[in-house]
PDB file of N, CA and C in Angstrom:
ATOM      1  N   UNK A   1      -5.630  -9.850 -11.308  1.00  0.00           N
ATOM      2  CA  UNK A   1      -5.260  -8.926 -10.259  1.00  0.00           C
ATOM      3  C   UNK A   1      -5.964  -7.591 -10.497  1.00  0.00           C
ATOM      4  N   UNK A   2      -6.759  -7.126  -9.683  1.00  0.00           N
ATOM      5  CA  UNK A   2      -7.540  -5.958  -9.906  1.00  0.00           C
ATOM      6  C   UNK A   2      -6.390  -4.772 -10.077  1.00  0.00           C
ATOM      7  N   UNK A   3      -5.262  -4.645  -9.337  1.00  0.00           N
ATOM      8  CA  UNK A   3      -4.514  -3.505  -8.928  1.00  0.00           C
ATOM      9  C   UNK A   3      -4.029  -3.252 -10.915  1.00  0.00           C
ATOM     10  N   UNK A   4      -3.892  -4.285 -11.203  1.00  0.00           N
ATOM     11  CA  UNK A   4      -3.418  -4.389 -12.948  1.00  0.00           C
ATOM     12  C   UNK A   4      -4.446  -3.791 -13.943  1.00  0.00           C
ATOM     13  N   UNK A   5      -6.044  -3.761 -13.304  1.00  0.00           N
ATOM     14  CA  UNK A   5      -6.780  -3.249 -13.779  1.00  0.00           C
ATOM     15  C   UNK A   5      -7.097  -1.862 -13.850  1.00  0.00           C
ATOM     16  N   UNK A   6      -6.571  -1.148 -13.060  1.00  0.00           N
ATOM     17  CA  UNK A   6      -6.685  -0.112 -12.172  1.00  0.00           C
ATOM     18  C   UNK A   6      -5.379   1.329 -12.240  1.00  0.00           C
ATOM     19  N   UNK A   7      -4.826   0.462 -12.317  1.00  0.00           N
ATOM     20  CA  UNK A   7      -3.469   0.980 -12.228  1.00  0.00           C
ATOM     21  C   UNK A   7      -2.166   0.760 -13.894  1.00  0.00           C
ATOM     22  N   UNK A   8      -2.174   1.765 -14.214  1.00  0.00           N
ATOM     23  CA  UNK A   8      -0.997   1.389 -15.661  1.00  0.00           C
ATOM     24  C   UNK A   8       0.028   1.427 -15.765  1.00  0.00           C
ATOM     25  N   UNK A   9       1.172   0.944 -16.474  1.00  0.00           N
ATOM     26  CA  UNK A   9       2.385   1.606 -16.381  1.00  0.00           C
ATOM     27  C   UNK A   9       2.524   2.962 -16.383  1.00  0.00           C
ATOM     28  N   UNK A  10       2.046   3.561 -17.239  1.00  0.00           N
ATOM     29  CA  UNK A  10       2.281   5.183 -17.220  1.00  0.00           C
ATOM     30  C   UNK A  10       2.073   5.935 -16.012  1.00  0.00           C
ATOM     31  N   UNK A  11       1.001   5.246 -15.108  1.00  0.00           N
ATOM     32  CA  UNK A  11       0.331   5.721 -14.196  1.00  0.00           C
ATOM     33  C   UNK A  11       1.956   5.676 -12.733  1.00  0.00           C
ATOM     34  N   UNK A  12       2.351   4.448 -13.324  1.00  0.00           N
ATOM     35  CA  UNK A  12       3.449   4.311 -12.142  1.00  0.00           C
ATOM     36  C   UNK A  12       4.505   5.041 -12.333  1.00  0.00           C
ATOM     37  N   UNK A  13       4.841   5.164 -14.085  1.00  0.00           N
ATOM     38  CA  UNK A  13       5.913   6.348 -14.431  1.00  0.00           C
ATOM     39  C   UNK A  13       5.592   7.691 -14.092  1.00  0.00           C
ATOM     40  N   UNK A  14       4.267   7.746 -14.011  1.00  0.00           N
ATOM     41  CA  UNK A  14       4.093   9.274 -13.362  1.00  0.00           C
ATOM     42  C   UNK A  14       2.953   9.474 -12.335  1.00  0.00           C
ATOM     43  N   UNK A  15       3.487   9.140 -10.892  1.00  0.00           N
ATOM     44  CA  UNK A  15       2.766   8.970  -9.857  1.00  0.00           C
ATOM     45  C   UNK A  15       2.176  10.549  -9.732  1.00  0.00           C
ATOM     46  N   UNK A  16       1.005  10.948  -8.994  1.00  0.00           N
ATOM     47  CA  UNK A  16       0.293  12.109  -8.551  1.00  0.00           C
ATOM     48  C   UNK A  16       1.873  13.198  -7.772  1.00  0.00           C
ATOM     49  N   UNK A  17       1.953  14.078  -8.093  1.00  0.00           N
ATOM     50  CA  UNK A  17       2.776  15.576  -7.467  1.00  0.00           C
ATOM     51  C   UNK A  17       2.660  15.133  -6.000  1.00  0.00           C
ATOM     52  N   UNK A  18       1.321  15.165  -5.736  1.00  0.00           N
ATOM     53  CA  UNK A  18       1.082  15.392  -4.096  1.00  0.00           C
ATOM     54  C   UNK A  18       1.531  14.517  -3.526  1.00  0.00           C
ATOM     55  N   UNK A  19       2.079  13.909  -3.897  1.00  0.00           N
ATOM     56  CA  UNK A  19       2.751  12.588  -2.987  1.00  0.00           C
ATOM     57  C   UNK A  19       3.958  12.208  -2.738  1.00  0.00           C
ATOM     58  N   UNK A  20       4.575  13.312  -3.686  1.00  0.00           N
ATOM     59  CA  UNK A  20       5.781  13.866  -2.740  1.00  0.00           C
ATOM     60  C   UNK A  20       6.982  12.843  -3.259  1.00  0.00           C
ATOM     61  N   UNK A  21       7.809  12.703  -2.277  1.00  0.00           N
ATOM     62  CA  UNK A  21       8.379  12.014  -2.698  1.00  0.00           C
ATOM     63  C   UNK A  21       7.879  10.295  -2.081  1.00  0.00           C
ATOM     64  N   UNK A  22       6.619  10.148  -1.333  1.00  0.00           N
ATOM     65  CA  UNK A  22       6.077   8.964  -0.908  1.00  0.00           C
ATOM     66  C   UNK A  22       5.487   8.652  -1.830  1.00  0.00           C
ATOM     67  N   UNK A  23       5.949   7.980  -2.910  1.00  0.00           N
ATOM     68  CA  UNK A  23       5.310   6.838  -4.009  1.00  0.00           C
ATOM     69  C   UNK A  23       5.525   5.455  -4.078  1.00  0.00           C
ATOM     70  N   UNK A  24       4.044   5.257  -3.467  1.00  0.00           N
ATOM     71  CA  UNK A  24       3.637   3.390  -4.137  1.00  0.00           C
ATOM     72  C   UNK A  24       4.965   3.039  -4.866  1.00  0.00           C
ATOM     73  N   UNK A  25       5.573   1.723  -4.462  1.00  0.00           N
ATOM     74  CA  UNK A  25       6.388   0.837  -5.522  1.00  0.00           C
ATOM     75  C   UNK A  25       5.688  -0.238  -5.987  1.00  0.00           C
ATOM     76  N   UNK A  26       4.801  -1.157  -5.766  1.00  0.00           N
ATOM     77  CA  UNK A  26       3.895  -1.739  -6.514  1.00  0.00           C
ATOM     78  C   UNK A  26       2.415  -1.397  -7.226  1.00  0.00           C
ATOM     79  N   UNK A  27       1.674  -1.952  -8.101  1.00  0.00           N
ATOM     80  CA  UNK A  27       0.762  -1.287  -8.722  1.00  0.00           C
ATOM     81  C   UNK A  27      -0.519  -1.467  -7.679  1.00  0.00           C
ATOM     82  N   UNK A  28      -0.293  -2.939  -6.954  1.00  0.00           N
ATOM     83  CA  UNK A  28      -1.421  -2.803  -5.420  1.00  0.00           C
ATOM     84  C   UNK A  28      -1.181  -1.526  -4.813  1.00  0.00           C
ATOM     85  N   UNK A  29       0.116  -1.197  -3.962  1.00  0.00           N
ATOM     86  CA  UNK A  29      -0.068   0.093  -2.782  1.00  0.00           C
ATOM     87  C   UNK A  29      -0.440   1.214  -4.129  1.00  0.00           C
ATOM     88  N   UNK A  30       0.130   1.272  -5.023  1.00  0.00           N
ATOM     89  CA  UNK A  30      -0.658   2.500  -5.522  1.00  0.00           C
ATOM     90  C   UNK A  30      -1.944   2.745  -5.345  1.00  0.00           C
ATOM     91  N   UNK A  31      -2.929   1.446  -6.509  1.00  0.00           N
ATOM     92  CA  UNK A  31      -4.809   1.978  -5.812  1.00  0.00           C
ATOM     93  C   UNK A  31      -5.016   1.773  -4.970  1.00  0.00           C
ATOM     94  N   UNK A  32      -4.227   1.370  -3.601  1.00  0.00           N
ATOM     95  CA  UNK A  32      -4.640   1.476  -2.345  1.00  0.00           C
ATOM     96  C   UNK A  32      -4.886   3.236  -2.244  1.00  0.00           C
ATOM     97  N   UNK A  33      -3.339   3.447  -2.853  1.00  0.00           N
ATOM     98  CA  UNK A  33      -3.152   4.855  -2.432  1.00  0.00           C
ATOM     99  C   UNK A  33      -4.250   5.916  -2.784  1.00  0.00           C
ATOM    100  N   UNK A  34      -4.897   5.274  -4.106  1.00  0.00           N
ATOM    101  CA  UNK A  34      -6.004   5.903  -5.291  1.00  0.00           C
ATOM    102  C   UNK A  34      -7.223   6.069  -4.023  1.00  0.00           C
ATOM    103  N   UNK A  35      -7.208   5.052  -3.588  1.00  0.00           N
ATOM    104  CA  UNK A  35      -8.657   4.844  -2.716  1.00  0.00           C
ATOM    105  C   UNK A  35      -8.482   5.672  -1.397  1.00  0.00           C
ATOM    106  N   UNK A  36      -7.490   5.847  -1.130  1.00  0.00           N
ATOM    107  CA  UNK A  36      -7.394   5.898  -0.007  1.00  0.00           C
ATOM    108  C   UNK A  36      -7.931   7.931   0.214  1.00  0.00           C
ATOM    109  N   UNK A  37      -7.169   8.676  -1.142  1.00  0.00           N
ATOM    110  CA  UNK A  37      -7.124  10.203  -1.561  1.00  0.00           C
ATOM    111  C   UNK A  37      -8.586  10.050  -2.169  1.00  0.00           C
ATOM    112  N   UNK A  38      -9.259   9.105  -2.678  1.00  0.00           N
ATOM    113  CA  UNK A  38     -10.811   9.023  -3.073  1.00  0.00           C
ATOM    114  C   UNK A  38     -11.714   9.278  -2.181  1.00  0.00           C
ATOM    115  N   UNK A  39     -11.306   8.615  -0.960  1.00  0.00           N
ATOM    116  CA  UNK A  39     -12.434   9.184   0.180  1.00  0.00           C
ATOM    117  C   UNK A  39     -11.818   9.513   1.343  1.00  0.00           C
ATOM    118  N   UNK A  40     -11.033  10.322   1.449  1.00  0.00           N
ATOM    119  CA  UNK A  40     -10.478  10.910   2.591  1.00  0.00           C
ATOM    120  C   UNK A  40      -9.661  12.228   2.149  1.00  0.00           C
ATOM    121  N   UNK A  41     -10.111  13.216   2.414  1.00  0.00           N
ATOM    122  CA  UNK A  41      -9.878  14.743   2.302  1.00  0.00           C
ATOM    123  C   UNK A  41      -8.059  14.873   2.526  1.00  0.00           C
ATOM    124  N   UNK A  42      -7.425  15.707   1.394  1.00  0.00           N
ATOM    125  CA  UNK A  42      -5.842  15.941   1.431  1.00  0.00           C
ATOM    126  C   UNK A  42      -5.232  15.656   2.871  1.00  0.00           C
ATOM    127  N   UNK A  43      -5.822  16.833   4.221  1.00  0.00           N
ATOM    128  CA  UNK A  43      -5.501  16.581   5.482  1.00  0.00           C
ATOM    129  C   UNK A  43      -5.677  15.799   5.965  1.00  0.00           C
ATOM    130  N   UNK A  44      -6.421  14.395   5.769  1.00  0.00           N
ATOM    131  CA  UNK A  44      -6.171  13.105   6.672  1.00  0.00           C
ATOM    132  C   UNK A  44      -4.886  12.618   6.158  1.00  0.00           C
ATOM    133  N   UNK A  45      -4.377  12.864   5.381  1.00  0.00           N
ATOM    134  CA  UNK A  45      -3.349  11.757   4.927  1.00  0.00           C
ATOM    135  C   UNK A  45      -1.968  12.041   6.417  1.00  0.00           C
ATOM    136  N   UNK A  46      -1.572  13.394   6.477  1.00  0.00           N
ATOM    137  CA  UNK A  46      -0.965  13.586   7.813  1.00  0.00           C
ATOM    138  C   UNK A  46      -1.474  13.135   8.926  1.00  0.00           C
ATOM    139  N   UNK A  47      -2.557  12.846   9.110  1.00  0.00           N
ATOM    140  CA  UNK A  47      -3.286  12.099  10.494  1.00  0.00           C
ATOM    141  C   UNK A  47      -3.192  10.474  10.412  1.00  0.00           C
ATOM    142  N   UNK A  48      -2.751  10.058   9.512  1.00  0.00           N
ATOM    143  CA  UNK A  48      -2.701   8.437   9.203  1.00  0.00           C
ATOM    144  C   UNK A  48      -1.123   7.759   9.447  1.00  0.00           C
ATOM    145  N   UNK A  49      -1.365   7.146  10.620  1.00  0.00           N
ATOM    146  CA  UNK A  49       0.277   6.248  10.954  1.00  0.00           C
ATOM    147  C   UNK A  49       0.690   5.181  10.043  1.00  0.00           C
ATOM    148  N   UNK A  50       1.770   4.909   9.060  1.00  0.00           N
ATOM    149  CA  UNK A  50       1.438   4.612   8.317  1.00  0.00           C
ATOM    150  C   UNK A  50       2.226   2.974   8.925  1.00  0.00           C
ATOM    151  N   UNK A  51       1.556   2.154   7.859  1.00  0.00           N
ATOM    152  CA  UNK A  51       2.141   0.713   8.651  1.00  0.00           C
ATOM    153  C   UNK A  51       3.436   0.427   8.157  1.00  0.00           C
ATOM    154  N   UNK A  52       4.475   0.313   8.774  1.00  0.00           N
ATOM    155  CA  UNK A  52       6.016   0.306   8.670  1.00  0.00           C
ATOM    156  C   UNK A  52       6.524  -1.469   9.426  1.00  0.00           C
ATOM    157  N   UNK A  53       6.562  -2.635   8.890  1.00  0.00           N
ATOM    158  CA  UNK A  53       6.562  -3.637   9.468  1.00  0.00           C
ATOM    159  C   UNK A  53       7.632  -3.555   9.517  1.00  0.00           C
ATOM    160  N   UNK A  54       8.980  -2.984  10.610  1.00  0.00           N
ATOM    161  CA  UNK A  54      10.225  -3.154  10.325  1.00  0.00           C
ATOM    162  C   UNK A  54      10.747  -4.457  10.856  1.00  0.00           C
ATOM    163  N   UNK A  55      10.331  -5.107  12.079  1.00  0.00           N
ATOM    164  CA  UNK A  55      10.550  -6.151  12.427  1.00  0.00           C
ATOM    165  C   UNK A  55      10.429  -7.238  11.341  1.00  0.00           C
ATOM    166  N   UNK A  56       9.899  -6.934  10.134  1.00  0.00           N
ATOM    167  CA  UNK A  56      10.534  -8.097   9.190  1.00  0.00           C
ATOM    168  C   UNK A  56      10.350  -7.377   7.731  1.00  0.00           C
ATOM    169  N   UNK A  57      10.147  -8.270   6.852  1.00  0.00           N
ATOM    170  CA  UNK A  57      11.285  -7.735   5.255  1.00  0.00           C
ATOM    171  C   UNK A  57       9.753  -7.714   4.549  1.00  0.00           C
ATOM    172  N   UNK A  58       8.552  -7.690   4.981  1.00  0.00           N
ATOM    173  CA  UNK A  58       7.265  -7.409   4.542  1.00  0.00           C
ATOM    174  C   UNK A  58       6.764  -6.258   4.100  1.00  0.00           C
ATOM    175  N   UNK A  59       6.387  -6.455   2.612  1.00  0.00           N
ATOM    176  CA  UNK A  59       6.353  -5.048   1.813  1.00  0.00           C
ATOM    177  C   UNK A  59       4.997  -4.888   1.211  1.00  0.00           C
ATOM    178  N   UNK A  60       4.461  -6.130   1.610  1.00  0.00           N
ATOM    179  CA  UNK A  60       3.244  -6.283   0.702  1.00  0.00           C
ATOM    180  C   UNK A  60       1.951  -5.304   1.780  1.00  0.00           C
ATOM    181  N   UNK A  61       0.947  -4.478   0.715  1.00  0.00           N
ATOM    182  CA  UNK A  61       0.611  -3.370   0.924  1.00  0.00           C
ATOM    183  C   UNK A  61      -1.040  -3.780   1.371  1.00  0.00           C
ATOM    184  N   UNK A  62      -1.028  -5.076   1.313  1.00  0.00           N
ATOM    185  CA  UNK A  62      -2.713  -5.299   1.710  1.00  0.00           C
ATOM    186  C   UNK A  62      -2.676  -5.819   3.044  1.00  0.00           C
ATOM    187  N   UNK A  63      -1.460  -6.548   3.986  1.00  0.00           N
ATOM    188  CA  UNK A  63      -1.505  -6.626   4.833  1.00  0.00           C
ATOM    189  C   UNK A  63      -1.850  -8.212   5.083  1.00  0.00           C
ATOM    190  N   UNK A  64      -2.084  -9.167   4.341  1.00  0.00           N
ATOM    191  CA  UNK A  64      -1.970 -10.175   4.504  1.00  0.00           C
ATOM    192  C   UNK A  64      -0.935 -11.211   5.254  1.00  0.00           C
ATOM    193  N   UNK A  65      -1.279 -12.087   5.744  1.00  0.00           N
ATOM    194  CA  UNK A  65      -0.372 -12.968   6.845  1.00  0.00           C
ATOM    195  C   UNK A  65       0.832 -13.036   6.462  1.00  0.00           C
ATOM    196  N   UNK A  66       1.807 -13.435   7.250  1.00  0.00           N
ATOM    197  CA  UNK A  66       3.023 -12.934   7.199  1.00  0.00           C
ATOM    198  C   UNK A  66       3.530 -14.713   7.654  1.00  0.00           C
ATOM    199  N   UNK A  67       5.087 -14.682   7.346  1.00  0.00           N
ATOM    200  CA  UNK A  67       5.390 -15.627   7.980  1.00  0.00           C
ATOM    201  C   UNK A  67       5.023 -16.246   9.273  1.00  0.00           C
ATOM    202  N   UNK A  68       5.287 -14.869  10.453  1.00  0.00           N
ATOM    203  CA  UNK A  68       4.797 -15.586  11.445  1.00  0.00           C
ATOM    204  C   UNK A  68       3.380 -15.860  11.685  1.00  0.00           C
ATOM    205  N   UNK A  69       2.305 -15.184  11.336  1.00  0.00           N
ATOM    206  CA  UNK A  69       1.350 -15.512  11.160  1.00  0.00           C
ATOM    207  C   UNK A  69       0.842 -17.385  10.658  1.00  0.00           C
ATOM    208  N   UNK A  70       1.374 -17.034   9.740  1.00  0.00           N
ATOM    209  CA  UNK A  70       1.140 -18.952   9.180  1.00  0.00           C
ATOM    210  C   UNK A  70       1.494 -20.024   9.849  1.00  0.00           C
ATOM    211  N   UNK A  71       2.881 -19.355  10.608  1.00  0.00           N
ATOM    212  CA  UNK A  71       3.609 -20.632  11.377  1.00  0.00           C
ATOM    213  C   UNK A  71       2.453 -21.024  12.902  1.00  0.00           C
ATOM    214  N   UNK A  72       1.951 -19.543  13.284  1.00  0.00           N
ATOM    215  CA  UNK A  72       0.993 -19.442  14.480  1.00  0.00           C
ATOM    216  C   UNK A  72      -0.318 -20.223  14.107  1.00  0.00           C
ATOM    217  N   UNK A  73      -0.793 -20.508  12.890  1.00  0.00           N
ATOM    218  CA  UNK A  73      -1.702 -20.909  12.570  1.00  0.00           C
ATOM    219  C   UNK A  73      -1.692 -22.504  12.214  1.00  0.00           C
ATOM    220  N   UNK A  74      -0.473 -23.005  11.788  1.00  0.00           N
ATOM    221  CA  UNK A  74      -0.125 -24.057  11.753  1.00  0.00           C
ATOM    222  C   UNK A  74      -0.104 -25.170  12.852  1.00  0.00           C
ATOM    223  N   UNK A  75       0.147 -24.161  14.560  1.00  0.00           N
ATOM    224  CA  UNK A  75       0.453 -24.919  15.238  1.00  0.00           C
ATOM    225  C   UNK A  75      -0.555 -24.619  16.134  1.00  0.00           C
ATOM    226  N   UNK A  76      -1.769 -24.358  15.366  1.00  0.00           N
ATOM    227  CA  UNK A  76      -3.212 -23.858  16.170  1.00  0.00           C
ATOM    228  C   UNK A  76      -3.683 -25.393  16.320  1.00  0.00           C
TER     229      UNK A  76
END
């Protein structure tokens, strides 16, 4: 898992100040988060909607298929 490569425990015990109280809970959304403050200037981060899947219990931070997704694909 790259995010394991990337990302340490310590790193998760002590997430970046600027982020407030919005901190990554897995070690993936964290270097998402790494990458994301790597090439995009402090003020985009307020310009970015962030993806909130409330219609289901999906937490995973890369965005990969989802239940319904698979079932749609199944019956392709």
């Amino acid at each position: 898992d790259n995010a394991e490569l990337h990302v340490s425990d310590e790193d998760m015990k002590n997430p970046k100040p600027e982020w407030g109280d919005d901190i990554p809970d897995t070690k993936e959304a964290y270097w998402y988060r790494c990458m994301f403050d790597e090439h995009f200037p402090p003020y985009c981060a307020s310009t970015v909607m962030r993806w909130t899947p409330t219609w289901s219990k999906q937490t995973d931070p890369s965005g990969r298929a989802i239940a319904a997704h698979a079932q749609k694909y199944a019956h392709a």
